[in-house]
PDB file of N, CA and C in Angstrom:
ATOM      1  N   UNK A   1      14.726  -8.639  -3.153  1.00  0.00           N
ATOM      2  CA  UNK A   1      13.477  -9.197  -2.676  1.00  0.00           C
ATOM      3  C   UNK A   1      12.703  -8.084  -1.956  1.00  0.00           C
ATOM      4  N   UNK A   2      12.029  -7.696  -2.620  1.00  0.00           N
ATOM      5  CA  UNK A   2      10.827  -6.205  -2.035  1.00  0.00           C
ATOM      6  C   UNK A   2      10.184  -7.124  -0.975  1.00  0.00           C
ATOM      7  N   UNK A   3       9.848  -6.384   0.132  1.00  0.00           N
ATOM      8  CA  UNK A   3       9.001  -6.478   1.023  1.00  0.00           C
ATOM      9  C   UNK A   3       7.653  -5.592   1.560  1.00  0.00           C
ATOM     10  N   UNK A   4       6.598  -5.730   1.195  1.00  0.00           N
ATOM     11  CA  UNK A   4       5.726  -4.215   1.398  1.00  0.00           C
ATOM     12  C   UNK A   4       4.745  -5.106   2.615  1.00  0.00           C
ATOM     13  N   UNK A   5       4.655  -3.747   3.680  1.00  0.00           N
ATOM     14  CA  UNK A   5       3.481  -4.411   4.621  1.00  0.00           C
ATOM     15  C   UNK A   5       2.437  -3.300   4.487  1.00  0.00           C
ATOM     16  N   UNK A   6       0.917  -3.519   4.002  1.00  0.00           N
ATOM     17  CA  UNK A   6       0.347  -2.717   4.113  1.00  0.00           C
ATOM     18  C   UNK A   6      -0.874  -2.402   5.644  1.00  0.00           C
ATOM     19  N   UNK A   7      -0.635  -1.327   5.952  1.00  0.00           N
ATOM     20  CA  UNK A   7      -1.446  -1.445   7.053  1.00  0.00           C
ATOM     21  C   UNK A   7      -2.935  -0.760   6.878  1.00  0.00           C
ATOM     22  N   UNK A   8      -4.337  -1.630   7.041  1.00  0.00           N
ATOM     23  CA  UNK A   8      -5.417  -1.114   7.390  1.00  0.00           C
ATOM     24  C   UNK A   8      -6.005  -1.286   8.841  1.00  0.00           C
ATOM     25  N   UNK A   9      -6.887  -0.339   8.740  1.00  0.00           N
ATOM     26  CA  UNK A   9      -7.924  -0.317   9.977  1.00  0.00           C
ATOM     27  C   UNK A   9      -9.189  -1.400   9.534  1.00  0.00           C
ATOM     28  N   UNK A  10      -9.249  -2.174  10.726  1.00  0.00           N
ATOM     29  CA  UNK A  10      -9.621  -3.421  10.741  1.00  0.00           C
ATOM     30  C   UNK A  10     -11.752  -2.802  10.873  1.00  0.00           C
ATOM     31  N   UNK A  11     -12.252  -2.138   9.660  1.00  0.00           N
ATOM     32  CA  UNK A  11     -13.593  -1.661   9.752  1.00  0.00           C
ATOM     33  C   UNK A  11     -13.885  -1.393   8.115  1.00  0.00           C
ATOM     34  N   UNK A  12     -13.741  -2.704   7.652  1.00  0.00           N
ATOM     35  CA  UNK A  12     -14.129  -3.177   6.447  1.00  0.00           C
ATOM     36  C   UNK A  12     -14.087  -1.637   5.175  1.00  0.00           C
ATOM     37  N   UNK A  13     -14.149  -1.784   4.079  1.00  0.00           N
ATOM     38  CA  UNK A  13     -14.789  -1.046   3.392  1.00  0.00           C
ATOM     39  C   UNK A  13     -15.871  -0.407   2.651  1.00  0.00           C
ATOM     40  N   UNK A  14     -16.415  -0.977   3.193  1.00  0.00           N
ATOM     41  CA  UNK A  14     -18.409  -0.158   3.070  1.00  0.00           C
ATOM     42  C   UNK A  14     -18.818  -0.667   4.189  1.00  0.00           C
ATOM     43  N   UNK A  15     -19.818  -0.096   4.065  1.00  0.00           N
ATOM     44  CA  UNK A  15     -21.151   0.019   5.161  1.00  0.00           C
ATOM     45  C   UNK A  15     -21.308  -1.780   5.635  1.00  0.00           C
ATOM     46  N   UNK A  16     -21.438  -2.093   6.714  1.00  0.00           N
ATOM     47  CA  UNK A  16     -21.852  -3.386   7.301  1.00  0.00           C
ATOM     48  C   UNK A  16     -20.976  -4.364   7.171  1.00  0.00           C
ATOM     49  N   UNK A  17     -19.776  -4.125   6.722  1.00  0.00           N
ATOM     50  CA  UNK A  17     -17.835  -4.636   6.839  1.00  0.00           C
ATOM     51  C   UNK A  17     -17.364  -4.728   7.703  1.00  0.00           C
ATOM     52  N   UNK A  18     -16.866  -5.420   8.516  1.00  0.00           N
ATOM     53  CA  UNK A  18     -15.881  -5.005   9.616  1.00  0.00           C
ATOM     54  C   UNK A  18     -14.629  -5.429   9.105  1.00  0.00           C
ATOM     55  N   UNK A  19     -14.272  -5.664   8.117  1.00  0.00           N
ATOM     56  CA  UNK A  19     -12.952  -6.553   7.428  1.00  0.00           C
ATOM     57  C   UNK A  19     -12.438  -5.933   5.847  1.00  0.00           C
ATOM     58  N   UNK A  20     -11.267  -6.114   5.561  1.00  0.00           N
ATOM     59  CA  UNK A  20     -11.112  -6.205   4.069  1.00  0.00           C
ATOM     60  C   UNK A  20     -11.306  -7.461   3.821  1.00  0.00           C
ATOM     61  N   UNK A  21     -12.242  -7.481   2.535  1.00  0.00           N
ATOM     62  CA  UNK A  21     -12.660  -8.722   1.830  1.00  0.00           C
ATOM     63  C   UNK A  21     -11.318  -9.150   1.564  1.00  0.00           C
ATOM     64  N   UNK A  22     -11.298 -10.513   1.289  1.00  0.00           N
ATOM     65  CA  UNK A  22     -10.302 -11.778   0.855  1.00  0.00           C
ATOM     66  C   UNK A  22      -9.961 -11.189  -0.526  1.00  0.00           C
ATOM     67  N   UNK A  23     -11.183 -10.731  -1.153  1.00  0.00           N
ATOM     68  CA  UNK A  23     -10.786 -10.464  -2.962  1.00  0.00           C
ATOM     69  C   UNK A  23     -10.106  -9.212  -2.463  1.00  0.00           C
ATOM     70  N   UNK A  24     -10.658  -8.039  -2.063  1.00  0.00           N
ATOM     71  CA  UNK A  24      -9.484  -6.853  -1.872  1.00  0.00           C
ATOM     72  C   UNK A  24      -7.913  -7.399  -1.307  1.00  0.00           C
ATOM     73  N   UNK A  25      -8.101  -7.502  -0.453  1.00  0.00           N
ATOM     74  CA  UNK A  25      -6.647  -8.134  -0.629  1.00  0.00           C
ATOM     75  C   UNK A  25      -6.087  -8.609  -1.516  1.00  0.00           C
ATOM     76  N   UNK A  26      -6.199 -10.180  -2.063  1.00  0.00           N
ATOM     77  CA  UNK A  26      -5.566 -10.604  -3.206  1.00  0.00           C
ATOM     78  C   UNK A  26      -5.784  -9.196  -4.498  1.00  0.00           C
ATOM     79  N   UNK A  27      -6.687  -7.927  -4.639  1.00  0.00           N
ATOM     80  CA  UNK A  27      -5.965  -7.313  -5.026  1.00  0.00           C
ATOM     81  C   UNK A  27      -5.643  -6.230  -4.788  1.00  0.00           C
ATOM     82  N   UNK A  28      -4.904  -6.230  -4.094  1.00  0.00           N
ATOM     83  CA  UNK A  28      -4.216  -5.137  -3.085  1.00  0.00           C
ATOM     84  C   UNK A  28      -2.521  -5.594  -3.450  1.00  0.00           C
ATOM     85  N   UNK A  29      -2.850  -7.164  -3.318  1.00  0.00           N
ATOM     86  CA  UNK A  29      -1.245  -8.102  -3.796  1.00  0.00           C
ATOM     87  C   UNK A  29      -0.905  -7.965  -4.922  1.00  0.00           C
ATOM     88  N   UNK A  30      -1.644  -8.425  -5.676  1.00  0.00           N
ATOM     89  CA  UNK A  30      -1.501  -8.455  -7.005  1.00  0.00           C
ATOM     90  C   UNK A  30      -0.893  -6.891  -7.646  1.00  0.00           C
ATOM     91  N   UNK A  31      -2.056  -5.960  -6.958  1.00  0.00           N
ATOM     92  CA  UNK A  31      -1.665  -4.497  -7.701  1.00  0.00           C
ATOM     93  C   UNK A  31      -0.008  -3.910  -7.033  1.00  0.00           C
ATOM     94  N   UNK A  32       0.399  -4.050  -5.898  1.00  0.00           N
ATOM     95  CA  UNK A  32       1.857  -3.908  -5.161  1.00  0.00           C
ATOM     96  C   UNK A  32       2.857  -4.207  -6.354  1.00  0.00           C
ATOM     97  N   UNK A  33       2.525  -5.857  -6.307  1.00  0.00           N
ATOM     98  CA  UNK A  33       3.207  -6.441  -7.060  1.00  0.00           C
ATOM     99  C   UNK A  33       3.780  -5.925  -8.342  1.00  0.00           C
ATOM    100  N   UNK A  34       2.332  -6.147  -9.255  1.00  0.00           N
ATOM    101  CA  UNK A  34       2.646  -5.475 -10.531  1.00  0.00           C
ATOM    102  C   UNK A  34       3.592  -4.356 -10.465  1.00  0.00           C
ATOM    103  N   UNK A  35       3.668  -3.073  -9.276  1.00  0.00           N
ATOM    104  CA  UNK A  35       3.742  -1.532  -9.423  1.00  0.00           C
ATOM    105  C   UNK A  35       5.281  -1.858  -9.440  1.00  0.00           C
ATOM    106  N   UNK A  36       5.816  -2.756  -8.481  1.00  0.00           N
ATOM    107  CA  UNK A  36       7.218  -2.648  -8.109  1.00  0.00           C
ATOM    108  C   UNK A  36       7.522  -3.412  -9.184  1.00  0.00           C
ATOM    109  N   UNK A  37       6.826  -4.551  -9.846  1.00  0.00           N
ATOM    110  CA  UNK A  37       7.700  -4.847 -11.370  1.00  0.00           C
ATOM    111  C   UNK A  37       7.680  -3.638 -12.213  1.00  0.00           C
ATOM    112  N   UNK A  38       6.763  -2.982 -12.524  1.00  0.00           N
ATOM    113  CA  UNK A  38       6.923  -1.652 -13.441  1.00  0.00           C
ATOM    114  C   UNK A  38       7.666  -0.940 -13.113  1.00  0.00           C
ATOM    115  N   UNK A  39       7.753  -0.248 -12.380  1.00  0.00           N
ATOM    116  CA  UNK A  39       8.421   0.939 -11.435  1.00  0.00           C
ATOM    117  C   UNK A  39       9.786  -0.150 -11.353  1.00  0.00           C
ATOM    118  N   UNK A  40      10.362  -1.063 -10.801  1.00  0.00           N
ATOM    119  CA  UNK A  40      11.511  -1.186 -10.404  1.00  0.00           C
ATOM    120  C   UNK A  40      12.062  -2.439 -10.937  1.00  0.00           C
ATOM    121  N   UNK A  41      11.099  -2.889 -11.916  1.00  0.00           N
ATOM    122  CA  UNK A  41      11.672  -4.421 -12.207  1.00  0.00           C
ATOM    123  C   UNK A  41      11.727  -5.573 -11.507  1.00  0.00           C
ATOM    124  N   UNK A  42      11.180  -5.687 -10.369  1.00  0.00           N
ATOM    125  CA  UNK A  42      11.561  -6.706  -9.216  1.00  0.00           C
ATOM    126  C   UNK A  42      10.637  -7.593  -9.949  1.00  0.00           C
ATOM    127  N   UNK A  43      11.125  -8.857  -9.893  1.00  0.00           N
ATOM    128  CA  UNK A  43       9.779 -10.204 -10.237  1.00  0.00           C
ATOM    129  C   UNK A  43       8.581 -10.410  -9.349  1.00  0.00           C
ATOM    130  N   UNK A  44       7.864 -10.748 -10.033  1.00  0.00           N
ATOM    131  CA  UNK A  44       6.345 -11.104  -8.813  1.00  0.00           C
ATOM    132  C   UNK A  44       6.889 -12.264  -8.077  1.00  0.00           C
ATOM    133  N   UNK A  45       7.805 -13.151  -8.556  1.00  0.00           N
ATOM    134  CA  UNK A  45       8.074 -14.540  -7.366  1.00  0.00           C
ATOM    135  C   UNK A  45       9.302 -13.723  -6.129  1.00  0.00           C
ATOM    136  N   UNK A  46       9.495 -12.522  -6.238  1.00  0.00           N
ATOM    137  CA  UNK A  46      10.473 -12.440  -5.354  1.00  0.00           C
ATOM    138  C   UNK A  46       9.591 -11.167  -4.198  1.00  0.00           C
ATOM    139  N   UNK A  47       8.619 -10.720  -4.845  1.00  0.00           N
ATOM    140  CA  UNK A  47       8.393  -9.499  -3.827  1.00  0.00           C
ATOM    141  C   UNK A  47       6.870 -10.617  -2.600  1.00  0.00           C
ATOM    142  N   UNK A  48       7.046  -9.688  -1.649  1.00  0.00           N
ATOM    143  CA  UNK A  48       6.210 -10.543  -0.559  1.00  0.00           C
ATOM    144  C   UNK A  48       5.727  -8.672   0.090  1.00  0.00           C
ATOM    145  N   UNK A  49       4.168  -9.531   0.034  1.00  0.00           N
ATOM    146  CA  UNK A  49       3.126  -8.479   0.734  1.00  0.00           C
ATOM    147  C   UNK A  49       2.418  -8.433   1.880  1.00  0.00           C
ATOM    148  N   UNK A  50       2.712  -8.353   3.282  1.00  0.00           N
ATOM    149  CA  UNK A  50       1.727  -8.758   4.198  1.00  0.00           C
ATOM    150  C   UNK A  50       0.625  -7.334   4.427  1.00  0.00           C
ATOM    151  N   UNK A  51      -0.410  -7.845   4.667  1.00  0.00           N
ATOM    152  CA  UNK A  51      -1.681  -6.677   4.880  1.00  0.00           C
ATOM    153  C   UNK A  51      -1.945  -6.794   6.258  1.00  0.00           C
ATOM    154  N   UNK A  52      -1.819  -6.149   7.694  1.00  0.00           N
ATOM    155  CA  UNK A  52      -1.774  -6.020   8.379  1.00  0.00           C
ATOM    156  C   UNK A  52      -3.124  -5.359   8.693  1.00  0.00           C
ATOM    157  N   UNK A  53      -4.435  -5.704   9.878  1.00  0.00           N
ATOM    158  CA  UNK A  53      -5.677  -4.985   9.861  1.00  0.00           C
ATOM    159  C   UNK A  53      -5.211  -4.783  11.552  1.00  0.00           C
ATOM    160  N   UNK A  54      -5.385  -3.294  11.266  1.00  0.00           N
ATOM    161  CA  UNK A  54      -5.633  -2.850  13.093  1.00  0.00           C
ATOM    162  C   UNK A  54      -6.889  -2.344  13.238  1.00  0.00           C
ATOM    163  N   UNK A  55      -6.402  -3.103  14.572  1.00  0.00           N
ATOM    164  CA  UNK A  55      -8.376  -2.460  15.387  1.00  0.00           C
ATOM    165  C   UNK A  55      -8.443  -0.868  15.325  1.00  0.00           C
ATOM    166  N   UNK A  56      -9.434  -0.318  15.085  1.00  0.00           N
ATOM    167  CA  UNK A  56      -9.384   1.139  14.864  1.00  0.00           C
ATOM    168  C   UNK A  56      -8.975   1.803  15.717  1.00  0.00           C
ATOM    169  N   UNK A  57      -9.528   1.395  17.039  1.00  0.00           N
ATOM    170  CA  UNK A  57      -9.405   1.776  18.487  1.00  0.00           C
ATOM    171  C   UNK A  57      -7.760   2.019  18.902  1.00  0.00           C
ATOM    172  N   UNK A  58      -6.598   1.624  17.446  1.00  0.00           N
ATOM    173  CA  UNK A  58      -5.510   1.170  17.931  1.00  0.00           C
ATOM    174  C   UNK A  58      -4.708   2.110  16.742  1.00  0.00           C
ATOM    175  N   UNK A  59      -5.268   2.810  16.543  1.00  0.00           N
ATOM    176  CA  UNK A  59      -5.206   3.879  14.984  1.00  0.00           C
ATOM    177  C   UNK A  59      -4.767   4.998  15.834  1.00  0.00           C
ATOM    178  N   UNK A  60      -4.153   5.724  15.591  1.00  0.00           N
ATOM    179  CA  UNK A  60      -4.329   7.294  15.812  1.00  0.00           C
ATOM    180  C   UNK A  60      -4.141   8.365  15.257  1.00  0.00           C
ATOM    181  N   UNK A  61      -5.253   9.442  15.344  1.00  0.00           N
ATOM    182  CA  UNK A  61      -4.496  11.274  14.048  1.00  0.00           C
ATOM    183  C   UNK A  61      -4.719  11.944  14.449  1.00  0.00           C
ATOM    184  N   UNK A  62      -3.923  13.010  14.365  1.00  0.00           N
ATOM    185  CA  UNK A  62      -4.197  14.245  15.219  1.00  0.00           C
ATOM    186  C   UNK A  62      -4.015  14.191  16.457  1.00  0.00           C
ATOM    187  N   UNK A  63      -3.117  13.361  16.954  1.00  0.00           N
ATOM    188  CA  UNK A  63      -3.184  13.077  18.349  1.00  0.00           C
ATOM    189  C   UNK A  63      -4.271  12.556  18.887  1.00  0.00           C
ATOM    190  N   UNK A  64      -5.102  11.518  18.779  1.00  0.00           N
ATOM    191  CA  UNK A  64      -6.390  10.817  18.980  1.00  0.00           C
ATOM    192  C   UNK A  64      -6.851   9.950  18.616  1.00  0.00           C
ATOM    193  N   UNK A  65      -7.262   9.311  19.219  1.00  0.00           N
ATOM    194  CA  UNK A  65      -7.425   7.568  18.819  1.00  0.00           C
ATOM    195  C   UNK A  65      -8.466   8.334  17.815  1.00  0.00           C
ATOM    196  N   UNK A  66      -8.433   7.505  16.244  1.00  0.00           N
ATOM    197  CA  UNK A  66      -9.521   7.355  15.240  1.00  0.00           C
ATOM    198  C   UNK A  66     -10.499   7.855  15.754  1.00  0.00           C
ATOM    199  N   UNK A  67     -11.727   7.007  16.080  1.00  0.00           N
ATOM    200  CA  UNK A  67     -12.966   6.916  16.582  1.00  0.00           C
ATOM    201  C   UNK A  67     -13.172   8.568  16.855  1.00  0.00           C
ATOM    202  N   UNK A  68     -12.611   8.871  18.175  1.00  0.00           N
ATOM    203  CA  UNK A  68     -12.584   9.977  18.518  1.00  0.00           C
ATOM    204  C   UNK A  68     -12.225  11.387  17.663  1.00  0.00           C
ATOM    205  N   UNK A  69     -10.885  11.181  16.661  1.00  0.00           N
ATOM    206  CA  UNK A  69     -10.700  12.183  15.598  1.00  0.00           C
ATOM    207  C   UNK A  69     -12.058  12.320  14.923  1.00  0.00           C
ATOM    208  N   UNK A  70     -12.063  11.241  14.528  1.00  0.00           N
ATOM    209  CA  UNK A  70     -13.493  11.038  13.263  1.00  0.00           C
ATOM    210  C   UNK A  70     -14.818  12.012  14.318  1.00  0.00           C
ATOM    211  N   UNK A  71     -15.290  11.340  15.287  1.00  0.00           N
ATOM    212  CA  UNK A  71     -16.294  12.146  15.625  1.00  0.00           C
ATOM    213  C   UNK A  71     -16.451  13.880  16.333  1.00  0.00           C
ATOM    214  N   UNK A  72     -15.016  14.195  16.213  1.00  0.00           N
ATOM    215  CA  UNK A  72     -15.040  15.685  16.430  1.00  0.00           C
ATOM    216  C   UNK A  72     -14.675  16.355  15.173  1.00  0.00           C
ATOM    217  N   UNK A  73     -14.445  15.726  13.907  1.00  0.00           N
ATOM    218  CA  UNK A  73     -14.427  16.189  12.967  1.00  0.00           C
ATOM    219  C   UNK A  73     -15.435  16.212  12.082  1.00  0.00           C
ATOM    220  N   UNK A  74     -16.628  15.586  12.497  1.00  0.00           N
ATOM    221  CA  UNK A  74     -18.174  15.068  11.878  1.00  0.00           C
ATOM    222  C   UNK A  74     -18.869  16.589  12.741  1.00  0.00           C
ATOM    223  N   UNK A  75     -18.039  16.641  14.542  1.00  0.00           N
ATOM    224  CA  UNK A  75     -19.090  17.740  14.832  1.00  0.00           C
ATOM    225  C   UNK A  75     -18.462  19.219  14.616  1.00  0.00           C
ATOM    226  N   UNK A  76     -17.520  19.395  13.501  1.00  0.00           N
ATOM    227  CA  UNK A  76     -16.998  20.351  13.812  1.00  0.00           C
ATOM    228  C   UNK A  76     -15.852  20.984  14.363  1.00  0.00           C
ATOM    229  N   UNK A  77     -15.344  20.029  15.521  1.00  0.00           N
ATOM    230  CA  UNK A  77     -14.555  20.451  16.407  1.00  0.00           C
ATOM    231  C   UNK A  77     -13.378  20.594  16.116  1.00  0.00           C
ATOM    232  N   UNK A  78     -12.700  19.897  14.935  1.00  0.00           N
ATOM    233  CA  UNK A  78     -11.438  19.836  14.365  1.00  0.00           C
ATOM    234  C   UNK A  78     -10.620  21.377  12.975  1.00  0.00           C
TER     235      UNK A  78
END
């Protein structure tokens, strides 16, 4: 029984998003799914996918909360 949790940052995917759409997800599931039946044979009734959205603010790279990576790497600073 596969288990995959995928984790995003909770700031949508385009412009004026703050969320992954309902349809990205279901295929986000769907595509998991399929990969681990190809790749490993597991059935689609046995594998389980949770999508996990974190607040960005709760992200970190480079040693730095998101927000902050992102805007010293927009000015250069990185």
């Amino acid at each position: 029984m596969p288990m995959v949790t995928i984790q995003v940052t909770r700031e949508g995917s385009g412009p004026g998003r703050s969320a992954v759409t309902a349809d990205e997800k279901a295929q986000l599931i769907a595509g998991v799914s399929q990969l681990l039946l190809d790749v490993l044979n597991k059935p689609l009734d046995s594998t389980f996918v949770v999508i996990e959205e974190v607040e960005l603010e709760n992200w970190g790279w480079g040693g730095l909360p998101v927000p902050e990576y992102r805007r010293r790497l927009a000015a250069g600073e990185t």
